[in-house]
Each structure stands twice: as structure tokens, then as C-alpha cells.
C-alpha atoms as a PDB file:
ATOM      1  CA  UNK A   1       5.223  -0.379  -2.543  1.00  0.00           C
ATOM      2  CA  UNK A   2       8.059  -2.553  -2.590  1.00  0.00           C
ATOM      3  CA  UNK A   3       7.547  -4.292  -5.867  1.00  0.00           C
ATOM      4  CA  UNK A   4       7.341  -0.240  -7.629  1.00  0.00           C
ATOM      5  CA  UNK A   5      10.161   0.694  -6.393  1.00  0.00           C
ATOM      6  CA  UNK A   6      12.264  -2.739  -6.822  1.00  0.00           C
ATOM      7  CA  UNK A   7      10.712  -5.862  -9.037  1.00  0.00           C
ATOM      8  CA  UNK A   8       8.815  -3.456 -11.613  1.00  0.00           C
ATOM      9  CA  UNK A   9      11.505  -2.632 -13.896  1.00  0.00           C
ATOM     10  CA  UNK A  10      12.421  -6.505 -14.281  1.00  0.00           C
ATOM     11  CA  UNK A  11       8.945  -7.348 -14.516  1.00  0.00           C
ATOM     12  CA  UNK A  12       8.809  -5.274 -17.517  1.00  0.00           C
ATOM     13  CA  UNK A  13      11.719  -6.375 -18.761  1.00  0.00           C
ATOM     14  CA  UNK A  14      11.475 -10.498 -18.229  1.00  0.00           C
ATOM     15  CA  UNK A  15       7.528 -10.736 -18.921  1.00  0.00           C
ATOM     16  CA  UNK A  16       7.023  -7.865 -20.889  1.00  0.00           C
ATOM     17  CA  UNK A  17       9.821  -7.355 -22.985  1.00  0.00           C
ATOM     18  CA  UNK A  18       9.798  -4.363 -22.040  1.00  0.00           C
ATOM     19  CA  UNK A  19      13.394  -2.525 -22.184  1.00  0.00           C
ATOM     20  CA  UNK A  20      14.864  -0.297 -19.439  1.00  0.00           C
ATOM     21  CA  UNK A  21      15.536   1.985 -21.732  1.00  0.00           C
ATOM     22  CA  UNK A  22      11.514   2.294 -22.923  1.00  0.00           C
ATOM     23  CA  UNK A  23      10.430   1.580 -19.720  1.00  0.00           C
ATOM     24  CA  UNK A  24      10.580   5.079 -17.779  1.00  0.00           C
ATOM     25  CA  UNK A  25       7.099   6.303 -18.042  1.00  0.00           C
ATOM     26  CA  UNK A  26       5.655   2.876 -16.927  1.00  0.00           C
ATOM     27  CA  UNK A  27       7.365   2.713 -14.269  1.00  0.00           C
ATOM     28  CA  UNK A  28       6.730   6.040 -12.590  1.00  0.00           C
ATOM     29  CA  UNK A  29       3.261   5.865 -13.645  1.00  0.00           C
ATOM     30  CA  UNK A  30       1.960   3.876 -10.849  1.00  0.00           C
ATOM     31  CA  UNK A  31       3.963   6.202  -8.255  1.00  0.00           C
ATOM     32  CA  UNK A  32       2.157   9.242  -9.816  1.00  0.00           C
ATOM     33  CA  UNK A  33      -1.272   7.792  -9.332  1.00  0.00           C
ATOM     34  CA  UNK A  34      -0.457   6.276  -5.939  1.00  0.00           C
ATOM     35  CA  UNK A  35       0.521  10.060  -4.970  1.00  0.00           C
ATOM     36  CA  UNK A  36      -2.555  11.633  -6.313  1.00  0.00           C
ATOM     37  CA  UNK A  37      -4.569   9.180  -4.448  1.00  0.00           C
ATOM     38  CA  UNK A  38      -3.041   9.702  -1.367  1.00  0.00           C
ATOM     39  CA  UNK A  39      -3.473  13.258  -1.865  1.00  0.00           C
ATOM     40  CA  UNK A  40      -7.191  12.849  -2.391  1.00  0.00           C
ATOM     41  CA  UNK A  41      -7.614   9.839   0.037  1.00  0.00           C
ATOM     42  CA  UNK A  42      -6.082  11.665   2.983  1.00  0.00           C
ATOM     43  CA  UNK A  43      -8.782  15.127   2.072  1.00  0.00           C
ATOM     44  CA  UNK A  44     -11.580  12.828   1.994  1.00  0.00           C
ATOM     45  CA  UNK A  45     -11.005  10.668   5.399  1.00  0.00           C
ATOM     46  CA  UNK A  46     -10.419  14.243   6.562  1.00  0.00           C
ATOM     47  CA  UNK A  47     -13.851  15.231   5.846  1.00  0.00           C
ATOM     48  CA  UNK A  48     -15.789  12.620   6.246  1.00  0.00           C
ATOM     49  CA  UNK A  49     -14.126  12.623  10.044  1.00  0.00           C
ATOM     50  CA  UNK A  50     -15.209  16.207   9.994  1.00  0.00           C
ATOM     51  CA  UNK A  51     -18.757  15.498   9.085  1.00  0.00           C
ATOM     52  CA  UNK A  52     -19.975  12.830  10.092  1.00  0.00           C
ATOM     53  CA  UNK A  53     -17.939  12.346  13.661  1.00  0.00           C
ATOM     54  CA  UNK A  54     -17.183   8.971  13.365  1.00  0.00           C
ATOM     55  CA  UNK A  55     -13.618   9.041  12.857  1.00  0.00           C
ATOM     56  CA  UNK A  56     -12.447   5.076  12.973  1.00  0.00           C
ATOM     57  CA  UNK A  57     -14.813   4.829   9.742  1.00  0.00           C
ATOM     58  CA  UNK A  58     -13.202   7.862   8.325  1.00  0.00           C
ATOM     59  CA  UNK A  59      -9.901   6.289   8.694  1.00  0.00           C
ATOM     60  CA  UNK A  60     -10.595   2.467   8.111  1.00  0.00           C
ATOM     61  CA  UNK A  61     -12.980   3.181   5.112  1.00  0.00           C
ATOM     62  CA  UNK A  62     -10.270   4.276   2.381  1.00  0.00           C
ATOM     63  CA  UNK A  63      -7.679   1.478   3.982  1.00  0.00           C
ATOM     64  CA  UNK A  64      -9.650  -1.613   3.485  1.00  0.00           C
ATOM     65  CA  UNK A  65     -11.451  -0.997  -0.184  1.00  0.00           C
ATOM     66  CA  UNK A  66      -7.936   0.345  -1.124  1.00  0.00           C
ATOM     67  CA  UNK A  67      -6.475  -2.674  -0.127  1.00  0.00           C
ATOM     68  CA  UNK A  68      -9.139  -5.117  -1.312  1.00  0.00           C
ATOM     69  CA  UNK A  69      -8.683  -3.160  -4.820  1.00  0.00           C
ATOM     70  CA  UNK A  70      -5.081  -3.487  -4.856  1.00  0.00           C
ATOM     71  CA  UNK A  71      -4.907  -6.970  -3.663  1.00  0.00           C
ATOM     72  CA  UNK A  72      -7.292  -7.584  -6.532  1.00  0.00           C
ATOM     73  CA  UNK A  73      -5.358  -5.531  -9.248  1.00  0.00           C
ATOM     74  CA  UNK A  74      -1.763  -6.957  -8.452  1.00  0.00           C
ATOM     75  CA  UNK A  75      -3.536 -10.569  -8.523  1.00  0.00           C
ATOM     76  CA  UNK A  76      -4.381 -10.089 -11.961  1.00  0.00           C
ATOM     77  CA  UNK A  77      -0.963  -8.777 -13.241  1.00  0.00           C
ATOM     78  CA  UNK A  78      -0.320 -12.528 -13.298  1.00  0.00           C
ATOM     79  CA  UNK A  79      -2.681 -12.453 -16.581  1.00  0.00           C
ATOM     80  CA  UNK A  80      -1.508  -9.781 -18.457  1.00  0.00           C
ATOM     81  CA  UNK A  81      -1.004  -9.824 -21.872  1.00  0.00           C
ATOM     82  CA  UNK A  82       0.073  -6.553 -22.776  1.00  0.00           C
ATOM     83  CA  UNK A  83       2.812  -4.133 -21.192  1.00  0.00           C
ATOM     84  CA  UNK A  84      -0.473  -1.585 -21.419  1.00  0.00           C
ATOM     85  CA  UNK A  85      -2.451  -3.908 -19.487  1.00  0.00           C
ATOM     86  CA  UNK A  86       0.158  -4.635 -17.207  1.00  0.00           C
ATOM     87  CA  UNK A  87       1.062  -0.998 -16.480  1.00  0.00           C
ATOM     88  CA  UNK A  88      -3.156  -0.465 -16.157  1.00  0.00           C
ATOM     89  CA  UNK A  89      -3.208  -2.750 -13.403  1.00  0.00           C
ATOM     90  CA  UNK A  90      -0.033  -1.348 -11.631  1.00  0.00           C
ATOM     91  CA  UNK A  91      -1.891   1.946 -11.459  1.00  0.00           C
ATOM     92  CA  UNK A  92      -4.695   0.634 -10.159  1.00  0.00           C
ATOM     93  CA  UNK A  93      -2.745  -1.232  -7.073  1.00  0.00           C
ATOM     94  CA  UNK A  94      -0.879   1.840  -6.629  1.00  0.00           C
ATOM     95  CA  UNK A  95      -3.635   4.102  -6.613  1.00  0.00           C
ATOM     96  CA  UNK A  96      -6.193   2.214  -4.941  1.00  0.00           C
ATOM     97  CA  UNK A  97      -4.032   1.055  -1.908  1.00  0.00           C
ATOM     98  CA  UNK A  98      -2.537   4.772  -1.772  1.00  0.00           C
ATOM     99  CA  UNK A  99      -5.925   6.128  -1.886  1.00  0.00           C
ATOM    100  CA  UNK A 100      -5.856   4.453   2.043  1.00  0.00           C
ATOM    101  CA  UNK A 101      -2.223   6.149   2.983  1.00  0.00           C
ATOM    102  CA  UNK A 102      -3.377   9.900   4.539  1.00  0.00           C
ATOM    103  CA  UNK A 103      -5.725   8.093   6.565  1.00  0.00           C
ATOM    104  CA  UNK A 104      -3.180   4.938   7.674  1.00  0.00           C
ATOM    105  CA  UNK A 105      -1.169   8.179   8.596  1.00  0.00           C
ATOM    106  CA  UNK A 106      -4.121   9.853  10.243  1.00  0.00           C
ATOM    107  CA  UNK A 107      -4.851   7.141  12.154  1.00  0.00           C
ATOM    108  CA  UNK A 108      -1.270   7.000  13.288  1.00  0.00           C
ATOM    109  CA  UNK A 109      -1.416  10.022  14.756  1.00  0.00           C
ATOM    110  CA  UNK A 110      -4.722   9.780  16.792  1.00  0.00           C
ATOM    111  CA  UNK A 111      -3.759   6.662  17.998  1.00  0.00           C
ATOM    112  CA  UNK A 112      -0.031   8.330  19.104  1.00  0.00           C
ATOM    113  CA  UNK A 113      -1.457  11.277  20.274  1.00  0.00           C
ATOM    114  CA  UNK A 114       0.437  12.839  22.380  1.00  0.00           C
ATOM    115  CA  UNK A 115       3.260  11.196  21.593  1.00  0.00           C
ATOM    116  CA  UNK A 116       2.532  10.427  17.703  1.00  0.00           C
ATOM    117  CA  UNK A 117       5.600  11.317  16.335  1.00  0.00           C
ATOM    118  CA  UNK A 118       6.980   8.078  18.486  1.00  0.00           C
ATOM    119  CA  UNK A 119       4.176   6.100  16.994  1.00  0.00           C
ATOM    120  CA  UNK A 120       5.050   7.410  13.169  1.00  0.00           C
ATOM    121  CA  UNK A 121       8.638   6.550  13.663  1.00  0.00           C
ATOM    122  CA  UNK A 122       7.497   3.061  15.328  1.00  0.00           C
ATOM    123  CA  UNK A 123       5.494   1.926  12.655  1.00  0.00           C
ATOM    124  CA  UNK A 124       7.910   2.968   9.785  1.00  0.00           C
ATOM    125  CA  UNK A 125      10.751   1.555  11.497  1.00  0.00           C
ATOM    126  CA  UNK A 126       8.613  -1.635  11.462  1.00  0.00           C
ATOM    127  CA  UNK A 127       7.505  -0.779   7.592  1.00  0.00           C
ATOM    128  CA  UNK A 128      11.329  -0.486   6.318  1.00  0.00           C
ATOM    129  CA  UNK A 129      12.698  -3.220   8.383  1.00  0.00           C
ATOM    130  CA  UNK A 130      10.121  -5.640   6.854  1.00  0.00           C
ATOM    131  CA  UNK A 131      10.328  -3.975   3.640  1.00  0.00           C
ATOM    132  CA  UNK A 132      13.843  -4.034   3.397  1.00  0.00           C
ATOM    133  CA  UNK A 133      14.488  -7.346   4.865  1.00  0.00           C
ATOM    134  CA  UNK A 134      12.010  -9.683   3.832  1.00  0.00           C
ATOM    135  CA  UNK A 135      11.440  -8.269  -0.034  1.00  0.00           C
ATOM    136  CA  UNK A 136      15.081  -8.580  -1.602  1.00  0.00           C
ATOM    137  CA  UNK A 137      14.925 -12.288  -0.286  1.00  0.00           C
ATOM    138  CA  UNK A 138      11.720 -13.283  -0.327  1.00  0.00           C
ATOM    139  CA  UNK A 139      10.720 -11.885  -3.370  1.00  0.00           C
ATOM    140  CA  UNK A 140      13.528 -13.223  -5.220  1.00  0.00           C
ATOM    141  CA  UNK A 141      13.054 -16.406  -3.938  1.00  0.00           C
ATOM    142  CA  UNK A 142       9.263 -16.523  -5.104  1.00  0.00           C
ATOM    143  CA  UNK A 143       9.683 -14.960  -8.396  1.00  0.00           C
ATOM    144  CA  UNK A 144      13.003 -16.972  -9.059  1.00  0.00           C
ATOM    145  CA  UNK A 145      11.649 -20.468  -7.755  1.00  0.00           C
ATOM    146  CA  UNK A 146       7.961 -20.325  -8.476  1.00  0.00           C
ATOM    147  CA  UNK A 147       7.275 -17.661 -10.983  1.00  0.00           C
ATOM    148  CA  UNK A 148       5.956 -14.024 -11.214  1.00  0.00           C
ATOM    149  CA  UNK A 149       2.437 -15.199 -10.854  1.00  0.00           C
ATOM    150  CA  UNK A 150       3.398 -16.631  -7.235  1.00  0.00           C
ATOM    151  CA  UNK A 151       4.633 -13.525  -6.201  1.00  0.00           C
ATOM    152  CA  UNK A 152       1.741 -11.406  -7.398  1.00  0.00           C
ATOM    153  CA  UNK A 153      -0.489 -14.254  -5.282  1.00  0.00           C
ATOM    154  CA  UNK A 154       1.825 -13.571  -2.407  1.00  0.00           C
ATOM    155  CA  UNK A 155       1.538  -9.571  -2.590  1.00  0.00           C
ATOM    156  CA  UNK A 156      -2.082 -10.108  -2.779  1.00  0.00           C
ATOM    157  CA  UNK A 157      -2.293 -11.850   0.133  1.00  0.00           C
ATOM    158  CA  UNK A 158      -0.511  -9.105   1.690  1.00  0.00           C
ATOM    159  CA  UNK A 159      -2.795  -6.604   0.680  1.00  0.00           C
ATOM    160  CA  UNK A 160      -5.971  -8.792   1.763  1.00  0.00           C
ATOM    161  CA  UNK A 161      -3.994  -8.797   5.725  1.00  0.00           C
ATOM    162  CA  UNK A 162      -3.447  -5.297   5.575  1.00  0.00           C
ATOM    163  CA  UNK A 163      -7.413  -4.932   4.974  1.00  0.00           C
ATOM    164  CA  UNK A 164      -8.171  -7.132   7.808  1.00  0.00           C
ATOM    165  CA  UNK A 165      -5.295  -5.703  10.787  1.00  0.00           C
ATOM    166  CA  UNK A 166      -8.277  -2.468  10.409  1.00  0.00           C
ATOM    167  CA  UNK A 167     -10.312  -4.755  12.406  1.00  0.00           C
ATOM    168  CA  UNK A 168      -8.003  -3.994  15.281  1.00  0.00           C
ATOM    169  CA  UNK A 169      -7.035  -0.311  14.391  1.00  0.00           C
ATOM    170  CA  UNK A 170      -9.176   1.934  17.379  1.00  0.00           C
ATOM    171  CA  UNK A 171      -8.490   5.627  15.845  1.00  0.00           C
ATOM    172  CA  UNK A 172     -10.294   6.621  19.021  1.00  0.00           C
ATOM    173  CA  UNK A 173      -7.980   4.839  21.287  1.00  0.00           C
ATOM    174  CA  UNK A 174      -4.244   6.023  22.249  1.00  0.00           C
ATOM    175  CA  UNK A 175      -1.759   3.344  22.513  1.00  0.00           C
ATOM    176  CA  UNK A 176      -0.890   4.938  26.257  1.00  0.00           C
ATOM    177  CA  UNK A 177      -2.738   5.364  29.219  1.00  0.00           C
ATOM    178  CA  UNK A 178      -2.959   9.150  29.953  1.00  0.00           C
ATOM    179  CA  UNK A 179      -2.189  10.303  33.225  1.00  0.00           C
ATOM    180  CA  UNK A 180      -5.091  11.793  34.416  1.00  0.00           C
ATOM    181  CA  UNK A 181      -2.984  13.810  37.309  1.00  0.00           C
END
């Protein structure tokens, strides 16, 4: 999310040529699909909770091909040719991996249980501290030093973790012990 909001409009600008001034609609383009997919992503892991019971699938399911789609789509960036390809692909990280956000949040919440509104603020706290800390440096340093396509390489790599921490998500699990007294 951090690139959208911070690195796109310079993207555009340095590999697209791309002026801010033209530049408006492609970059709020991949935070309207990302927000539609959330929409739709959250309904669905809603459902499929519903109806089928099994709730850690429910909430992993949209996560992990989200991710692996994203990592996937912001990995290619690196090759486009055309601001229209380039803005293509930015919708399709933005959507795919926000296609995964209402159930990340879900999952938040049946893990926090009781107490989920300690482990929402917990894990955004953690979000925005590594989001704000780590992406003005180390995303200038990789684009700067090494070039876009290392950074895109570096975001996918991201993406790929993110897929794979769902291996240690348990949905069904709070991250208390309940007092049974």
C-alpha cells in the first residue's frame, strides 16, 4: 500500500514520463480497485465462513491468492512498457491483495475476540510503524541505488511473506487464554 500512496506518482513520472499534472486518474485508479475488492473480498470470506463452517479457510483463502497475485503483478511492473500497462498492473496488485483485506480484518477480530479492538490497534500500530519507518528509507535506498525493478522484486517478496505468515494465522484460536471462572 505503501508504494500507492508514496513511490507511484514518481514512478510515473521517472519511468513513465508520466507528468503530475496528467497523472491523477492513474494514480487513484489502483486505490479504487483495491477498495472495491476489499468490499467484495470481505462479503465473500463472510459467506463462505457462513456456509461452509470452516472459517480459517474463509479467512486465509482471499489473503494468500491475493497476495500471490499481487506479488506477481508488482513483479512485472519492472517490464512495463507503457504508462497503460503500468497502471494495468498497479490495479491488479491493488485489487488482488485488497481482495484479502476484510478477511485479514476478520481474522483480526476472531483471533482478538474479546478483546479485538486491542488486537486491531496492535497490528496497525505494527502496520504504520513498519510502513512508515522502513518505506521512506528503504525504498529510497532501493529505487535510488539499485533501480525501480529492485524495488518491485523487493515488494514482491513482501507480498510472497505475507502469503506464507497465513500458515500461522489460527482464526479459530484467541491470542488469550479465557478464564474459564
Amino acid at each position: 500500500w505503501s508504494f500507492f500512496v508514496s513511490w507511484m506518482p514518481k514512478y510515473l513520472l521517472k519511468v513513465q514520463h508520466v507528468d503530475y499534472a496528467h497523472s491523477e486518474w492513474m494514480t487513484a485508479l489502483p486505490m479504487l480497485c483495491g477498495g472495491v475488492a476489499s468490499l467484495i473480498g470481505g462479503w465473500l470470506s463472510d459467506k463462505i465462513a457462513a456456509r461452509l463452517g470452516r472459517r480459517r479457510f474463509a479467512r486465509a483463502v482471499f489473503p494468500v491468492v491475493g497476495s500471490i497475485i499481487a506479488g506477481a503483478a508488482i513483479f512485472s511492473l519492472q517490464f512495463a512498457d507503457t504508462p497503460m500497462k503500468a497502471v494495468t498492473l498497479m490495479c491488479v496488485t491493488m485489487g488482488a491483495y485488497d481482495f484479502g483485506l476484510g478477511a485479514k480484518w476478520a481474522a483480526i477480530i476472531d483471533v482478538g475476540g474479546a478483546h479485538a479492538a486491542l488486537a486491531a490497534g496492535f497490528v496497525n500500530m505494527l502496520g504504520n510503524l513498519g510502513g512508515n519507518s522502513l518505506q521512506p528509507v528503504v525504498g529510497a535506498a532501493l529505487f535510488t541505488h539499485f533501480g525501480w525493478g529492485t524495488l518491485f522484486v523487493a515488494y514482491a517478496v513482501t507480498y510472497l511473506l505475507s502469503a506464507m505468515m497465513w500458515v500461522f494465522i489460527q482464526p479459530d484460536t484467541h491470542f488469550y487464554r479465557e478464564d474459564r471462572a
